[in-house]
Protein backbone atom coordinates (compact mmCIF):
# COMPACT_ATOMS: atom_id res chain seq x y z
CA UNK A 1 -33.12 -236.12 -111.16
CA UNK A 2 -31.42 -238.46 -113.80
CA UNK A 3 -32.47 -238.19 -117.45
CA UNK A 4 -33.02 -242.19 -118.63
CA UNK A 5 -33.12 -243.04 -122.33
CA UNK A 6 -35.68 -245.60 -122.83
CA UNK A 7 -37.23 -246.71 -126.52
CA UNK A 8 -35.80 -243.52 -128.06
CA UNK A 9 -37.30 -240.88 -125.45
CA UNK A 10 -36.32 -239.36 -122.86
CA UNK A 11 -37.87 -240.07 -119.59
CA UNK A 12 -37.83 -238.23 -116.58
CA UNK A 13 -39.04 -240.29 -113.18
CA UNK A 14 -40.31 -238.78 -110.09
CA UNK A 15 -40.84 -241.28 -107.07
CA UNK A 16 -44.15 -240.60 -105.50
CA UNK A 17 -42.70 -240.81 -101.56
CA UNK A 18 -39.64 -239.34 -102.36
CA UNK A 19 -41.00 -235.43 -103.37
CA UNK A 20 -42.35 -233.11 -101.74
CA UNK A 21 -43.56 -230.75 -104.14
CA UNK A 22 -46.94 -230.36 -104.92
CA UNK A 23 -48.07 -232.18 -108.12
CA UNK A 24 -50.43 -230.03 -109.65
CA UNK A 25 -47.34 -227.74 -109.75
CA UNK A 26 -45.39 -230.19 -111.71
CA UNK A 27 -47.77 -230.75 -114.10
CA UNK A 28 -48.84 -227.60 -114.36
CA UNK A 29 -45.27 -226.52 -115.41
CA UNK A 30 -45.28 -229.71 -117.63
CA UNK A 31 -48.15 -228.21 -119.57
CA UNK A 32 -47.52 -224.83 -119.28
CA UNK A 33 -43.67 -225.39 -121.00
CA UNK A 34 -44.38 -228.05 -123.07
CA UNK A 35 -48.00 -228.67 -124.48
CA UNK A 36 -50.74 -231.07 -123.34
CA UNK A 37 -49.08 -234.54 -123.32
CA UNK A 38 -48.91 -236.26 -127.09
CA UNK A 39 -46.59 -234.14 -128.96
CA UNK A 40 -43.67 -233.61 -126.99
CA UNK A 41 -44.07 -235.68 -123.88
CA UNK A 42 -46.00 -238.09 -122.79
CA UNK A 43 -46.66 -239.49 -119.08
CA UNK A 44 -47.13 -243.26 -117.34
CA UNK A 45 -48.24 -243.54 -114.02
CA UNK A 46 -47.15 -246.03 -111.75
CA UNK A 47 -48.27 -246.83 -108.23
CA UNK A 48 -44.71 -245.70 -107.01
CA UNK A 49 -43.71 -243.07 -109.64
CA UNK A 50 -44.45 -240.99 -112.56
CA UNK A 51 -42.64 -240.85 -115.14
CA UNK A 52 -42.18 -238.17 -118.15
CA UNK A 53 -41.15 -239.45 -121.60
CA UNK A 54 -39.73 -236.71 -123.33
CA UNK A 55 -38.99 -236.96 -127.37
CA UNK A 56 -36.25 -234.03 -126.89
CA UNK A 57 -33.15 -234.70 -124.86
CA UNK A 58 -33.20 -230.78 -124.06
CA UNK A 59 -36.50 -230.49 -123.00
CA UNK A 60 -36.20 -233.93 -120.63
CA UNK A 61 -33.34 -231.91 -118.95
CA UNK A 62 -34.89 -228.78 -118.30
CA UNK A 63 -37.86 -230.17 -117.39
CA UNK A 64 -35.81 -232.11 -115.09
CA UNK A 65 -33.49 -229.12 -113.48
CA UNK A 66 -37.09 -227.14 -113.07
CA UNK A 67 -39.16 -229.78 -111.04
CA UNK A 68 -35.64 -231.00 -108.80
């Protein structure tokens, strides 16, 4: 899953059709890692993705290596 740097964060997109994994899972490991969205991440939902806006380029790629 490609890290994107967009207005200085770090955003992580998942594709809702394209993943199989549950999504409670991936936010659960979202919040469980990193903190209730504000301070590190943040989150916009689309009707075809989700994506995770990371302020740390470290955390956007772990978070992305975890969920892939």
């Amino acid at each position: 899953m490609p890290v994107v740097i967009d207005n200085n964060k770090y955003r992580v997109r998942i594709m809702w059709e394209n993943y199989n994994q549950n999504w409670n899972e991936i936010c659960a490991i979202a919040v469980e890692y990193f903190g209730l969205p504000g301070d590190k991440f943040s989150t916009i939902i689309c009707k075809d993705h989700m994506d995770f806006c990371f302020q740390e380029e470290t955390d956007a790629i772990w978070f992305s290596l975890r969920v892939e």
